[in-house]
Structures are given as C-alpha cells and as structure tokens.
N, C-alpha and C. Protein backbone atom coordinates (compact mmCIF):
# COMPACT_ATOMS: atom_id res chain seq x y z
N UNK A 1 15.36 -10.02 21.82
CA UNK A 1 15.63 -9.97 20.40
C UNK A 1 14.38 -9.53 19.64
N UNK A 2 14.54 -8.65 18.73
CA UNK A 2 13.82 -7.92 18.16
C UNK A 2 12.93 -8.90 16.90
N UNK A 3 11.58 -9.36 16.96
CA UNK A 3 11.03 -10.05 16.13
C UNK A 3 10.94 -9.44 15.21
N UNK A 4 11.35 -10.64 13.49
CA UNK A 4 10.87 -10.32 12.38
C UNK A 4 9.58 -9.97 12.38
N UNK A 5 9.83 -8.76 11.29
CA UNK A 5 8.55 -8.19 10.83
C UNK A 5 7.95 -8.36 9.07
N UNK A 6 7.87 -9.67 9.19
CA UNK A 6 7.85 -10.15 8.13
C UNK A 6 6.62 -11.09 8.06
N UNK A 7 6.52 -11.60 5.96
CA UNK A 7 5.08 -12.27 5.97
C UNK A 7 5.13 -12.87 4.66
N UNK A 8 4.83 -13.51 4.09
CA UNK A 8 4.44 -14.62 2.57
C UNK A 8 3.46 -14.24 2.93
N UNK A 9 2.06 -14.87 1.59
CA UNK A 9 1.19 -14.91 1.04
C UNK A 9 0.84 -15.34 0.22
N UNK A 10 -0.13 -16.41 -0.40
CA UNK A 10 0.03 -16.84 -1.10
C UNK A 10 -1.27 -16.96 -1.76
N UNK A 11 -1.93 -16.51 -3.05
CA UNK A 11 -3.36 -16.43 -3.28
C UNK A 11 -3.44 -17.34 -4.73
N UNK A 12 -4.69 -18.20 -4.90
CA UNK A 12 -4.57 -18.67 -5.63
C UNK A 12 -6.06 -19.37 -6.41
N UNK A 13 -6.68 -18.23 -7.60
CA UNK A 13 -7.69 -18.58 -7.57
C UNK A 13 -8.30 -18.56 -9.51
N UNK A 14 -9.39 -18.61 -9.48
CA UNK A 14 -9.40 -18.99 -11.18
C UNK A 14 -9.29 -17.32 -11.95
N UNK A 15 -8.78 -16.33 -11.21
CA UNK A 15 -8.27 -15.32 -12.10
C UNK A 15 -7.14 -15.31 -11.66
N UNK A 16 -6.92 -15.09 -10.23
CA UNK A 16 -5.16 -14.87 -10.22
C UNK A 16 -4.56 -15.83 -9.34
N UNK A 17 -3.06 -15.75 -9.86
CA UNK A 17 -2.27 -16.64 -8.83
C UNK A 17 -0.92 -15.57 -8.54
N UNK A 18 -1.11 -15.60 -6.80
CA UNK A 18 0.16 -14.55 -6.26
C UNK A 18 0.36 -14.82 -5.57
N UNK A 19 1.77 -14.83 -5.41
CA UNK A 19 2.79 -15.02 -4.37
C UNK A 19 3.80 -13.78 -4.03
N UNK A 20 3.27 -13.09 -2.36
CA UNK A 20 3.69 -12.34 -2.30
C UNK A 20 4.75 -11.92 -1.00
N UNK A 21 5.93 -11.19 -0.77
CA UNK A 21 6.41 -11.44 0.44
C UNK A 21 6.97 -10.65 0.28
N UNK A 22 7.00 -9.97 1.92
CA UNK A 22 7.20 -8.47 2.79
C UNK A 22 7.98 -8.08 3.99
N UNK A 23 8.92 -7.28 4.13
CA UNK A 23 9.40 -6.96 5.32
C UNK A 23 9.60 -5.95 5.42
N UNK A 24 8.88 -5.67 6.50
CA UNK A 24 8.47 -3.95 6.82
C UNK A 24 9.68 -3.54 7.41
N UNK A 25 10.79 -4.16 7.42
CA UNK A 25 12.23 -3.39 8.58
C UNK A 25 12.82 -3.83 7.31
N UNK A 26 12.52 -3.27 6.04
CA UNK A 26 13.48 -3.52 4.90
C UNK A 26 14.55 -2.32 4.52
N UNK A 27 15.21 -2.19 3.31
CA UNK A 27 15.79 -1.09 3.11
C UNK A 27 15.16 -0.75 1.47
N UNK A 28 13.62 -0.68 1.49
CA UNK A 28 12.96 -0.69 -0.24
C UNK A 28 13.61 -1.15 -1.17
N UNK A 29 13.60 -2.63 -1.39
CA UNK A 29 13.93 -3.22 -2.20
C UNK A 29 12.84 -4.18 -2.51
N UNK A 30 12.54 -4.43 -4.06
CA UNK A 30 11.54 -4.63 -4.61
C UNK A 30 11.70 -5.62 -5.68
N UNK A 31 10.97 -6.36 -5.64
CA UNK A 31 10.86 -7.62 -7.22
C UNK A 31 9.57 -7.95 -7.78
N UNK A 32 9.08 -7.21 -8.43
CA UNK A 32 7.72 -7.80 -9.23
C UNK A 32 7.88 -8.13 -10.78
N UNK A 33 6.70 -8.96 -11.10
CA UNK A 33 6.60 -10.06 -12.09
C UNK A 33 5.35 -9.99 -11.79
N UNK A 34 4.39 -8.72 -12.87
CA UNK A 34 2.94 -9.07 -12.46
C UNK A 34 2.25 -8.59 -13.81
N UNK A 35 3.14 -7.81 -15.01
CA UNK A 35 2.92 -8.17 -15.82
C UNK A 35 2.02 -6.44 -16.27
N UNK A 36 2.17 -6.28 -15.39
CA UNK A 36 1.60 -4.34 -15.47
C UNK A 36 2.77 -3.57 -14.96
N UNK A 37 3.58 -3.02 -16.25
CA UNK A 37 4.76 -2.13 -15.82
C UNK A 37 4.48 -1.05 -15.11
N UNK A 38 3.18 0.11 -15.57
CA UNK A 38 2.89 1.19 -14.73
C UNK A 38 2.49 0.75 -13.47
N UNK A 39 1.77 -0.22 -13.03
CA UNK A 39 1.59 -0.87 -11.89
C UNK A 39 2.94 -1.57 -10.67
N UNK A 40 3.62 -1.91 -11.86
CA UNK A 40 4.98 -2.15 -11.14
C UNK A 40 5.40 -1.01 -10.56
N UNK A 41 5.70 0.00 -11.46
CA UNK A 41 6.52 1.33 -11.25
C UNK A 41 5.91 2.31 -10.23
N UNK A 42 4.70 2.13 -10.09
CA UNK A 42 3.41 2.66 -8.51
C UNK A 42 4.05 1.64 -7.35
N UNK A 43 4.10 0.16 -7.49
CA UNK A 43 4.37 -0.57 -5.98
C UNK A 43 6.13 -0.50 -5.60
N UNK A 44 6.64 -0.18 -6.50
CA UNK A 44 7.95 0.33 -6.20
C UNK A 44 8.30 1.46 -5.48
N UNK A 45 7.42 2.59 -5.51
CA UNK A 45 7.10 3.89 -4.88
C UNK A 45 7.08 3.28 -3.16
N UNK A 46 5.99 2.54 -3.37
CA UNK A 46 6.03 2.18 -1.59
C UNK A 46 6.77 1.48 -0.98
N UNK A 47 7.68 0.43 -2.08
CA UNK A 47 9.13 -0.35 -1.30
C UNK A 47 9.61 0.78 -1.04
N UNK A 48 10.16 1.67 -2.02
CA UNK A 48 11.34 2.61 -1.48
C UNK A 48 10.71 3.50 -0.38
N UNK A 49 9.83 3.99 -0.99
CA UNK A 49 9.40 5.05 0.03
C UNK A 49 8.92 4.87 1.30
N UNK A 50 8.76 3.38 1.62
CA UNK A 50 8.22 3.45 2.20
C UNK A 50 9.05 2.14 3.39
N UNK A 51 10.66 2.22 2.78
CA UNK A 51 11.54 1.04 3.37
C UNK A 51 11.07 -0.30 3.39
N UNK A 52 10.22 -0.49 2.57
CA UNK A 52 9.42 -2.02 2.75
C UNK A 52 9.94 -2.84 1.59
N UNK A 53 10.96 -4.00 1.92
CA UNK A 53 10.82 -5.37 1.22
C UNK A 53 9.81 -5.45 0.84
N UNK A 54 9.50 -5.43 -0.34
CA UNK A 54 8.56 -6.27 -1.26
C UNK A 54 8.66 -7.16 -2.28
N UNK A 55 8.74 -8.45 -2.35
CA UNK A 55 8.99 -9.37 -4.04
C UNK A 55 7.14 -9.86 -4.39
N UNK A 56 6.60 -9.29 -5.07
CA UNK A 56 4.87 -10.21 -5.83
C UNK A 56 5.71 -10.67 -7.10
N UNK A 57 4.47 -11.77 -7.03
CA UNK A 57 4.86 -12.44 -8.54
C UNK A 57 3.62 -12.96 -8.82
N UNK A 58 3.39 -12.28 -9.99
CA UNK A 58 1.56 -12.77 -9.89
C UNK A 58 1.26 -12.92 -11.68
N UNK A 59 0.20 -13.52 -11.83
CA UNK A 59 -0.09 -14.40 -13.29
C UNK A 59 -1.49 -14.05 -12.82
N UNK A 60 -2.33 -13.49 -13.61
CA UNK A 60 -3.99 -12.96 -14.17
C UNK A 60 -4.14 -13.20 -15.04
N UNK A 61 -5.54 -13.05 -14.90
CA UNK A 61 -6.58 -13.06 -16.19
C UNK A 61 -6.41 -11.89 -17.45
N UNK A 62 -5.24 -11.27 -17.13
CA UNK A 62 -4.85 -10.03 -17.93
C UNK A 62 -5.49 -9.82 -19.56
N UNK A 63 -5.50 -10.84 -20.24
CA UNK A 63 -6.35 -10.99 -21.17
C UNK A 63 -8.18 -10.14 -21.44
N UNK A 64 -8.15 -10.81 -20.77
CA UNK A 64 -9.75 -10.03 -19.57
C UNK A 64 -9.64 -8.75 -19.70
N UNK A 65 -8.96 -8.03 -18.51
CA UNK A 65 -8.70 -6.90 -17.78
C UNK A 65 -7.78 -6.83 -17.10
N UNK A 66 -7.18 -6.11 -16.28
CA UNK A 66 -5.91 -5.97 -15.09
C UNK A 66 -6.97 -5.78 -13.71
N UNK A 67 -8.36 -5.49 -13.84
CA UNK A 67 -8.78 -5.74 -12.82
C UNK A 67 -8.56 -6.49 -11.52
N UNK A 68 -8.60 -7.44 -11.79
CA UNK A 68 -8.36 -8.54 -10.78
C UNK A 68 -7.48 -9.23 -10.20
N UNK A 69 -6.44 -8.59 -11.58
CA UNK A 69 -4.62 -9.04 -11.22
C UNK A 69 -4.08 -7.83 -9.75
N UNK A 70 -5.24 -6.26 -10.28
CA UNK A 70 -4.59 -5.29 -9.67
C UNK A 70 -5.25 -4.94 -7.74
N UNK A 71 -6.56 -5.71 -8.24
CA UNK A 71 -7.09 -5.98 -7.01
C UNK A 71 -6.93 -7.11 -6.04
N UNK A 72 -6.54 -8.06 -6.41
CA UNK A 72 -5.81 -9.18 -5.61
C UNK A 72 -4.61 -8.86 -4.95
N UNK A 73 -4.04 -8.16 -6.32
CA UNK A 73 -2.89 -7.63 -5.44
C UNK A 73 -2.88 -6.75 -3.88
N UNK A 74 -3.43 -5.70 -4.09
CA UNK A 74 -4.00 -5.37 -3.32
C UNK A 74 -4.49 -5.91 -2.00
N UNK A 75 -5.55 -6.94 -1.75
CA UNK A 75 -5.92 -8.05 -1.10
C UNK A 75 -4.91 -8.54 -0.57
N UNK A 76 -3.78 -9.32 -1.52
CA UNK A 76 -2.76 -9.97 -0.83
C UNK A 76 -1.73 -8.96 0.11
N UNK A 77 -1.26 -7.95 -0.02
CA UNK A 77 -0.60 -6.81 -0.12
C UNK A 77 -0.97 -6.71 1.77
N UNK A 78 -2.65 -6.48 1.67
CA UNK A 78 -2.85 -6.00 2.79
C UNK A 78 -2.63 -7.05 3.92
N UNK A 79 -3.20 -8.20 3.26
CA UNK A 79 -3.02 -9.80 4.36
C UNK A 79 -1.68 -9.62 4.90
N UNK A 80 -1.18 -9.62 3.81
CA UNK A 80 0.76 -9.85 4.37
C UNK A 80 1.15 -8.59 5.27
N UNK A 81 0.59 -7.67 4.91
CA UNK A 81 1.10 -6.48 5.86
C UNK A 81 0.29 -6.40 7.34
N UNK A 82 -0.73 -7.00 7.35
CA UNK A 82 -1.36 -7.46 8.79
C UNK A 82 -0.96 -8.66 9.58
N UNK A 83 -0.13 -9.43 8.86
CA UNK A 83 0.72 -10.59 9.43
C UNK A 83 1.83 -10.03 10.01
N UNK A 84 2.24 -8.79 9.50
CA UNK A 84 3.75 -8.73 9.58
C UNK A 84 3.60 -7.56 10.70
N UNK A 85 2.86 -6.99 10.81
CA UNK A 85 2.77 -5.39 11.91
C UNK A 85 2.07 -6.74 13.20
N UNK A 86 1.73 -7.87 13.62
CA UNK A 86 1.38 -8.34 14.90
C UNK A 86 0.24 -7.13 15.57
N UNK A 87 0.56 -7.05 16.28
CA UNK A 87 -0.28 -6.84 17.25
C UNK A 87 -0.64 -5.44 17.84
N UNK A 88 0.70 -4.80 16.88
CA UNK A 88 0.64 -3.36 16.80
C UNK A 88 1.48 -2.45 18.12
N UNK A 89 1.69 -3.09 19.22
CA UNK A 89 2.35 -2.69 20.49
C UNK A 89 3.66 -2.11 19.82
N UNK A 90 3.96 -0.78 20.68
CA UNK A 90 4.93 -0.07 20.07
C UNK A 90 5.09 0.83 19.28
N UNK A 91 4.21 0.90 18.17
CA UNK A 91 3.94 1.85 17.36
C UNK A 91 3.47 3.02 17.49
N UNK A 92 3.49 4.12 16.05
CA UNK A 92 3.09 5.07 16.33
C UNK A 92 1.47 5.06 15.85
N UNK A 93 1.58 3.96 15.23
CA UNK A 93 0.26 3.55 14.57
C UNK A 93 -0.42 4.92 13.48
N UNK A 94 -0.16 6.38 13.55
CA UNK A 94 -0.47 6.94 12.77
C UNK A 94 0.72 7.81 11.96
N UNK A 95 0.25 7.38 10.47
CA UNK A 95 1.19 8.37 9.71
C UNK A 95 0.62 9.25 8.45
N UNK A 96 1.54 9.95 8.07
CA UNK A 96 0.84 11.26 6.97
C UNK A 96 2.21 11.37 5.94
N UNK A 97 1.95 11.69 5.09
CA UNK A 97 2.59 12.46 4.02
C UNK A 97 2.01 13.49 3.16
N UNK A 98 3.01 14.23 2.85
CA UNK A 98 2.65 15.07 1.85
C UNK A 98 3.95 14.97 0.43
N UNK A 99 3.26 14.34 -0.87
CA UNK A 99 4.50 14.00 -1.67
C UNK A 99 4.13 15.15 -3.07
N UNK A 100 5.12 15.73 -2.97
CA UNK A 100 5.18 16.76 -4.53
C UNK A 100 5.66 15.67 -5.47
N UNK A 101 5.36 15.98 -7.06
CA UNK A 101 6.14 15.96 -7.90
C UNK A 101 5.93 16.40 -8.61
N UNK A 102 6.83 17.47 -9.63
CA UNK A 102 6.50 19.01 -10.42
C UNK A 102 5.44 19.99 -9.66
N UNK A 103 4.35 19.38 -11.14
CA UNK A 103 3.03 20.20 -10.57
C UNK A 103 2.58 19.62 -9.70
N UNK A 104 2.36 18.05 -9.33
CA UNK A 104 0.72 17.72 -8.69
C UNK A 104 1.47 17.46 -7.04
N UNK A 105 0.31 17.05 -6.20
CA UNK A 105 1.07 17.18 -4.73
C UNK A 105 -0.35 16.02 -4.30
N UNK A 106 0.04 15.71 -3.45
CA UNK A 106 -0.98 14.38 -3.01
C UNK A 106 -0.28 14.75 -1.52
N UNK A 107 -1.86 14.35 -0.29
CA UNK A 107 -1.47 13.91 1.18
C UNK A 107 -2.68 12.85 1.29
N UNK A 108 -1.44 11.45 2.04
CA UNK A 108 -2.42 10.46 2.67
C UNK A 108 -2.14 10.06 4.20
N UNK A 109 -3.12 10.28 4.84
CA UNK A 109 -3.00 9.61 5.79
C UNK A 109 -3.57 8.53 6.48
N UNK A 110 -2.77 7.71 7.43
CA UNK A 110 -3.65 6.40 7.59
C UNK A 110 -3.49 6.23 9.00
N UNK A 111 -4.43 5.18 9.13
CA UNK A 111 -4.45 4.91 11.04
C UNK A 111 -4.56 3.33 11.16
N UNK A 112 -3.60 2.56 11.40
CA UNK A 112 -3.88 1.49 11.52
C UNK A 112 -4.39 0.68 12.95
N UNK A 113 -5.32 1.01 12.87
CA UNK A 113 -6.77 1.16 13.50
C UNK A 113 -7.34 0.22 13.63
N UNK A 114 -7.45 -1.05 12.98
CA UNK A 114 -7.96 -2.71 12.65
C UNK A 114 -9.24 -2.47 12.49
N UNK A 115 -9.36 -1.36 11.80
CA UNK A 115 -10.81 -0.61 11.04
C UNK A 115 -10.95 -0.31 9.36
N UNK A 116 -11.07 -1.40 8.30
CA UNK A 116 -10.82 -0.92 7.15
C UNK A 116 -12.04 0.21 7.23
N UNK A 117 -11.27 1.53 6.08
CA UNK A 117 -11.86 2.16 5.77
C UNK A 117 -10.93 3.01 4.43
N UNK A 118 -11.83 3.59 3.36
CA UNK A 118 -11.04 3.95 2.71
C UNK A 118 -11.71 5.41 1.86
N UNK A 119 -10.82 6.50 2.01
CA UNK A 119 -11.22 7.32 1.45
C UNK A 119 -10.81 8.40 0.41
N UNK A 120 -11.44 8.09 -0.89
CA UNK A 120 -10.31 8.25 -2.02
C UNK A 120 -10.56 9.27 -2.61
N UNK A 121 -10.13 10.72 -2.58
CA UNK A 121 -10.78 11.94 -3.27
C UNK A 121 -9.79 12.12 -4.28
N UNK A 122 -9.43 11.71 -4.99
CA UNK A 122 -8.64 11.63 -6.50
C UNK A 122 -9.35 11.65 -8.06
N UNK A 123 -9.02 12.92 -8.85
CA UNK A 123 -9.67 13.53 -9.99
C UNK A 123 -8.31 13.08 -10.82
N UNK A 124 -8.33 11.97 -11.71
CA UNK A 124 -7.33 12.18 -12.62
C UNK A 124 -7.67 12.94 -13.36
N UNK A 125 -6.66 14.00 -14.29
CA UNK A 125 -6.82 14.69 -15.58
C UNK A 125 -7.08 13.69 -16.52
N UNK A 126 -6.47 12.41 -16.97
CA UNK A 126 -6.95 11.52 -17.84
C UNK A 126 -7.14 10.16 -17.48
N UNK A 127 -8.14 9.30 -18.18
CA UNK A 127 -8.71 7.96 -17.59
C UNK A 127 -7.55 6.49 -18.04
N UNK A 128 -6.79 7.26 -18.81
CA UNK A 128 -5.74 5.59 -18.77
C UNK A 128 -4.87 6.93 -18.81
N UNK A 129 -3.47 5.82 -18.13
CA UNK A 129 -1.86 6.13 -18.14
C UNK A 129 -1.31 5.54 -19.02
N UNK A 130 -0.81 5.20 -20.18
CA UNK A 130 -0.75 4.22 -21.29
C UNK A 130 -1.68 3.93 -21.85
N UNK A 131 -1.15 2.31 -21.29
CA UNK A 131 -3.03 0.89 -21.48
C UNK A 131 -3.77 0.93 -19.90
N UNK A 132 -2.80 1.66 -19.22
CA UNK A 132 -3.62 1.30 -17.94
C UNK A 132 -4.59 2.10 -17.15
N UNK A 133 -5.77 1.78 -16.49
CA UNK A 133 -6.58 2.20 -16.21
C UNK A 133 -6.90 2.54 -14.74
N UNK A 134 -7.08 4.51 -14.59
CA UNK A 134 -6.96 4.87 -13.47
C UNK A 134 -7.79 4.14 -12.55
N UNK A 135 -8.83 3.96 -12.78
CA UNK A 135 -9.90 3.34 -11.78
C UNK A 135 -9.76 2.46 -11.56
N UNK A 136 -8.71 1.62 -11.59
CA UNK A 136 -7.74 0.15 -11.01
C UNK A 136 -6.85 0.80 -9.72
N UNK A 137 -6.57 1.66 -9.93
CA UNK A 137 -5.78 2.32 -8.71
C UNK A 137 -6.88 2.50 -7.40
N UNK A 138 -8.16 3.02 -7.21
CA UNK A 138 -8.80 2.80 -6.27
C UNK A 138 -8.75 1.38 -5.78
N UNK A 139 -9.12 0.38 -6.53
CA UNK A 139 -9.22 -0.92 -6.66
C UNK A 139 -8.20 -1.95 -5.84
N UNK A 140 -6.80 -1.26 -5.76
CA UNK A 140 -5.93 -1.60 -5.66
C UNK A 140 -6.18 -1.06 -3.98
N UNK A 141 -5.85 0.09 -3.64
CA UNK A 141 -6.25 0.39 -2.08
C UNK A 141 -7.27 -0.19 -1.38
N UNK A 142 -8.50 -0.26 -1.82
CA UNK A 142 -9.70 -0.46 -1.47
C UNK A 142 -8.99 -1.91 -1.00
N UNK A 143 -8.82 -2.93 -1.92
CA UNK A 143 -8.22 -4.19 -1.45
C UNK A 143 -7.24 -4.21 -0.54
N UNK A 144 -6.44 -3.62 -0.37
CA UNK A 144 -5.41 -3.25 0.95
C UNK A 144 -6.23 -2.83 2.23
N UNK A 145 -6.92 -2.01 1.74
CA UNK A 145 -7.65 -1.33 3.02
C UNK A 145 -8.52 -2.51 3.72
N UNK A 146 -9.30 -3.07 2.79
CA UNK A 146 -10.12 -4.53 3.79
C UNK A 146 -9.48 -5.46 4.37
N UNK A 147 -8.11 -5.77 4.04
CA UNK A 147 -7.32 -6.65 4.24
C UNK A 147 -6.37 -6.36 5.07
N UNK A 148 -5.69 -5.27 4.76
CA UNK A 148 -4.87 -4.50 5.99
C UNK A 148 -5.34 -3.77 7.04
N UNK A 149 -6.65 -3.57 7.34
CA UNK A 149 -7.41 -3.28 8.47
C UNK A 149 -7.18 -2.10 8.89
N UNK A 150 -6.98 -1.02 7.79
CA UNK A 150 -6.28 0.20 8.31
C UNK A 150 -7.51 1.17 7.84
N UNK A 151 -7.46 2.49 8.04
CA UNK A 151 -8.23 3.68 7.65
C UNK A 151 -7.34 4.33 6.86
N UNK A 152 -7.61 5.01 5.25
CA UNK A 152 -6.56 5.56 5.01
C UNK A 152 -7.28 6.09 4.15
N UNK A 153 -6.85 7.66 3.97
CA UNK A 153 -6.91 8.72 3.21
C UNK A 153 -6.43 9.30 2.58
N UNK A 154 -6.47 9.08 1.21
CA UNK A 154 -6.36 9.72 -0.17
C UNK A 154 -6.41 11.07 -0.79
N UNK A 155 -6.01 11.75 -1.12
CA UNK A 155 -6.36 13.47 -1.12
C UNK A 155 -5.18 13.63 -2.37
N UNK A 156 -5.70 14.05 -3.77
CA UNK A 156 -4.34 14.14 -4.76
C UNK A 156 -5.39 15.99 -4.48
N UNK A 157 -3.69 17.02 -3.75
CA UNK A 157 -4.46 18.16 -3.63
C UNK A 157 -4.21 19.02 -5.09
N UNK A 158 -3.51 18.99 -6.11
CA UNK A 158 -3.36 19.40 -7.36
C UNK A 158 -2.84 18.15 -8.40
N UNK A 159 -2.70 18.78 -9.36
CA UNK A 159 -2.08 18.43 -10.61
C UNK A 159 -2.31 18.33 -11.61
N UNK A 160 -1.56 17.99 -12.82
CA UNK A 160 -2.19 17.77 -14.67
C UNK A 160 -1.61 16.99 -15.26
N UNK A 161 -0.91 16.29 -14.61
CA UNK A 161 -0.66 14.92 -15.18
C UNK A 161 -0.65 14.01 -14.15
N UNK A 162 -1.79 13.13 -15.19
CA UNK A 162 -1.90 11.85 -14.26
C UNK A 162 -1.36 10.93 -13.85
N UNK A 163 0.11 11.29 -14.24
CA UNK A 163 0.85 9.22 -13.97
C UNK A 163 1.60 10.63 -12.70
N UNK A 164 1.99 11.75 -12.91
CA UNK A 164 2.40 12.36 -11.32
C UNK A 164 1.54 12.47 -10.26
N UNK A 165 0.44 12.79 -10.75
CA UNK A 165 -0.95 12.45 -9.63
C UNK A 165 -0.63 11.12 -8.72
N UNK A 166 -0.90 9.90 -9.88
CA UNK A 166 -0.84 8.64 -9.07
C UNK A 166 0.44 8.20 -8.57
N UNK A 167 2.04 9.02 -8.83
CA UNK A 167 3.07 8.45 -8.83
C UNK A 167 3.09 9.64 -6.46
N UNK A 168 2.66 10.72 -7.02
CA UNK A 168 2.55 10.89 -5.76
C UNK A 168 1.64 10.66 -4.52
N UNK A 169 0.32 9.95 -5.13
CA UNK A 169 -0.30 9.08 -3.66
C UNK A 169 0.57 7.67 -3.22
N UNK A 170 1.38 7.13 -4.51
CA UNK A 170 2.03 6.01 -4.02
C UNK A 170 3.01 6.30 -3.14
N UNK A 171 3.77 7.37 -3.61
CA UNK A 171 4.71 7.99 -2.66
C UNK A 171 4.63 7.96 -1.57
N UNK A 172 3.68 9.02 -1.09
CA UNK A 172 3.23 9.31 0.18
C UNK A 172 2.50 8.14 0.69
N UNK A 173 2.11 6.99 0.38
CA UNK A 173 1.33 5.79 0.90
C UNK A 173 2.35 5.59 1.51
N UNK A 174 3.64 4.91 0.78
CA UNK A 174 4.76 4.38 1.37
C UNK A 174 5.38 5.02 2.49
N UNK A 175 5.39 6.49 2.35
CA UNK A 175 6.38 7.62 3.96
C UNK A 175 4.67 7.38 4.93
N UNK A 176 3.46 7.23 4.99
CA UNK A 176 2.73 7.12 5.49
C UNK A 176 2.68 6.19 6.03
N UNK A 177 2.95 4.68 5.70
CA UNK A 177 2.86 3.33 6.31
C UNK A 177 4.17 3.55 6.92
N UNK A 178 5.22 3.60 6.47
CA UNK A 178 6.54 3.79 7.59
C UNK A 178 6.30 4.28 8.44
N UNK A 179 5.74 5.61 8.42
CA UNK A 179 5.88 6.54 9.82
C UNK A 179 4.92 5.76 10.84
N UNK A 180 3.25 5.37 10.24
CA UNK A 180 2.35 4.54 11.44
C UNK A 180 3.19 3.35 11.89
N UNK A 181 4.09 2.51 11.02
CA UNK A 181 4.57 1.37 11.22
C UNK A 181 5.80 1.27 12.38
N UNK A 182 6.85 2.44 12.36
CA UNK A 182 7.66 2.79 12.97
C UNK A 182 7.47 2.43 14.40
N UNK A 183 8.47 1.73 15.21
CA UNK A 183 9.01 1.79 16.74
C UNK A 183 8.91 3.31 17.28
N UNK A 184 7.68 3.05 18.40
CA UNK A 184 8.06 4.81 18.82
C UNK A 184 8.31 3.78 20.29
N UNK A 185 9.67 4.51 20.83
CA UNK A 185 10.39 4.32 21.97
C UNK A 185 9.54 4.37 22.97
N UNK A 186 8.55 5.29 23.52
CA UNK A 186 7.61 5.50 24.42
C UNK A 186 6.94 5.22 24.72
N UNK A 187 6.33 4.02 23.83
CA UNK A 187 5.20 3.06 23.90
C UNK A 187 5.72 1.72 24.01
N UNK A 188 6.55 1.84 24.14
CA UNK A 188 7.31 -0.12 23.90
C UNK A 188 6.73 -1.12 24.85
N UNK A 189 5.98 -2.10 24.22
CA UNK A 189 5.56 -3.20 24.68
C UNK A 189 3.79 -2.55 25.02
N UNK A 190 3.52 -1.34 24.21
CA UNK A 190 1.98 -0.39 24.95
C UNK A 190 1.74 -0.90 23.05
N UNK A 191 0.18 -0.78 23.40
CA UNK A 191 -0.85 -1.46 22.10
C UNK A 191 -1.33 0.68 22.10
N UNK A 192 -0.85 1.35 21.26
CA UNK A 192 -1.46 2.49 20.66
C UNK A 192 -3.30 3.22 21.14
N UNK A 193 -3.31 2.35 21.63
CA UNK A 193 -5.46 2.40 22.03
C UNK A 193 -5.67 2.27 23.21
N UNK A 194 -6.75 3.41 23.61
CA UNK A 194 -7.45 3.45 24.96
C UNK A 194 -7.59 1.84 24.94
N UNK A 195 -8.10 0.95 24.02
CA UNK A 195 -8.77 0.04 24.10
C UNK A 195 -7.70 -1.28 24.82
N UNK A 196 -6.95 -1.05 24.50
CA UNK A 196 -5.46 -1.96 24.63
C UNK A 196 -5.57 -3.09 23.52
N UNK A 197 -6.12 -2.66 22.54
CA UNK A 197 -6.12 -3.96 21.10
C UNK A 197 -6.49 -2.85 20.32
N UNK A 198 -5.80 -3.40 19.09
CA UNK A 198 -6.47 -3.11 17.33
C UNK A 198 -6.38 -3.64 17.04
C-alpha cells in the first residue's frame, strides 16, 4: 500500500503563528488565511500547478511588514514538504518548467538534492505589486529552499509586468516540484543518488 505523502506544521513564534498542511498526491486544492491576497494568489499557482494540497493559516506581525509572515511561510512550506517527500526512493528527484504568461516567461529548475541552495536571477519591472513587496518573493523561496533541502533555480527570462513575472516563477515552481516529486516506475524502492541517500 502506497504511503501517504503528506505533512502538518506548525510554527509558532513572537511574529508569526502558522499552521500549515500538505499533500503532495493532491488534486491542487488550496485554503489560505494569511492575510496577503497577492501572496495568496502566488501559493495557489503551486497547489494547482503543481497538484499539491495545500491549507496555511497564518496571523503576523503584518502591521510591521509582511516580511516575516512571507518568510515563515516559506520556512514552514519547506519543513512540511521535507516531511512529506521521506526519503526520496522512487523519484525523479529532478524537475524544470518553462511557464509563459502574455509577455513574460520564467524557467525554474530544482533538484531535490538535501542540498539547500537557491538561485534567484529575477529583475522586476516594478518594486511593489499593489502594497506588496517584490523582494518578499525571494524571501519566501530562500525560506523553502533551507528548509526543503532542495537546489532551485529561478530565471524570469522576459517580461513587463511584474505580477506576470512573479505569477510565472510560481507557476513553473509548482510543474517543477511535481515533475522532481513524481513516482518514476524505474527506480521504485532506488534513492535517485550514486550516494544511496539525500
């Protein structure tokens, strides 16, 4: 019988409190309550796109900044998604996208590798999307990336508007984590690495 691929989380500290929970064999369905709509409307990109159950429900220092609401998230995001991928046997462990929308086009790829690393070559045309602030979006990976133990690469290769810029790295994050995350038949019960661990 095929083990859940699933995970809670639960973070809880004097800027934020989140509660977050994931299943990577989902059909992208999504519930957040975090109090940043453009931020919502980016982690929705990677439920769907990326077939992943996701519900966060998170309360910040928002007053402050979204900093820390958007980087925890993040943090938690990645914990839960390293609970829920085990041990990695089976997989294809690497995936890529390339996501259009209109003008701009973004490719990321990642290696879940049990190597954070993160590499973000993204020029927005403008520094907020609304109220919200692009340089929270690094913020947001960077925290996934230490936590989810993955290598992943960022590349927005055009565009001129910035909420399509960032609406297509989320995109492609999400068809990117599916495809590394995915059952490849040929490896079943094989750990992806010369090493036989990640």
């Amino acid at each position: 019988m095929k083990q859940a691929r699933t995970a809670t989380v639960k973070r809880d500290t004097t800027e934020t409190q989140i509660e977050l929970s994931l299943n990577l064999d989902g059909t992208g369905v999504s519930d957040f309550n975090i109090g940043l709509p453009f931020f919502e409307h980016m982690l929705t990109q990677i439920a769907r796109h990326g077939l992943i159950d996701i519900s966060i429900h998170a309360t910040g220092d928002l007053e402050v900044d979204a900093h820390h609401t958007v980087e925890d998230v993040g943090i938690v995001l990645g914990q839960a998604f390293t609970q829920a991928i085990g041990d990695k046997s089976g997989i294809y462990r690497y995936g890529h996208a390339y996501v259009p929308l209109d003008e701009a086009l973004s490719r990321v790829v990642v290696d879940l590798s049990g190597r954070p690393g993160l590499f973000y070559d993204v020029i927005y045309t403008r520094a907020r999307i609304g109220d919200f602030d692009v340089d929270l979006l690094r913020e947001f990976f960077q925290g996934f990336v230490n936590h989810g133990m993955v290598t992943l690469h960022l590349d927005n290769l055009k565009g001129d508007n910035a909420h399509h810029q960032a609406e297509t790295l989320f995109k492609a994050f999400g068809r990117a984590l599916r495809m590394a995350s995915t059952a490849d038949p040929r490896m079943l019960g094989i750990v992806p690495s010369t090493k036989g661990s990640l």
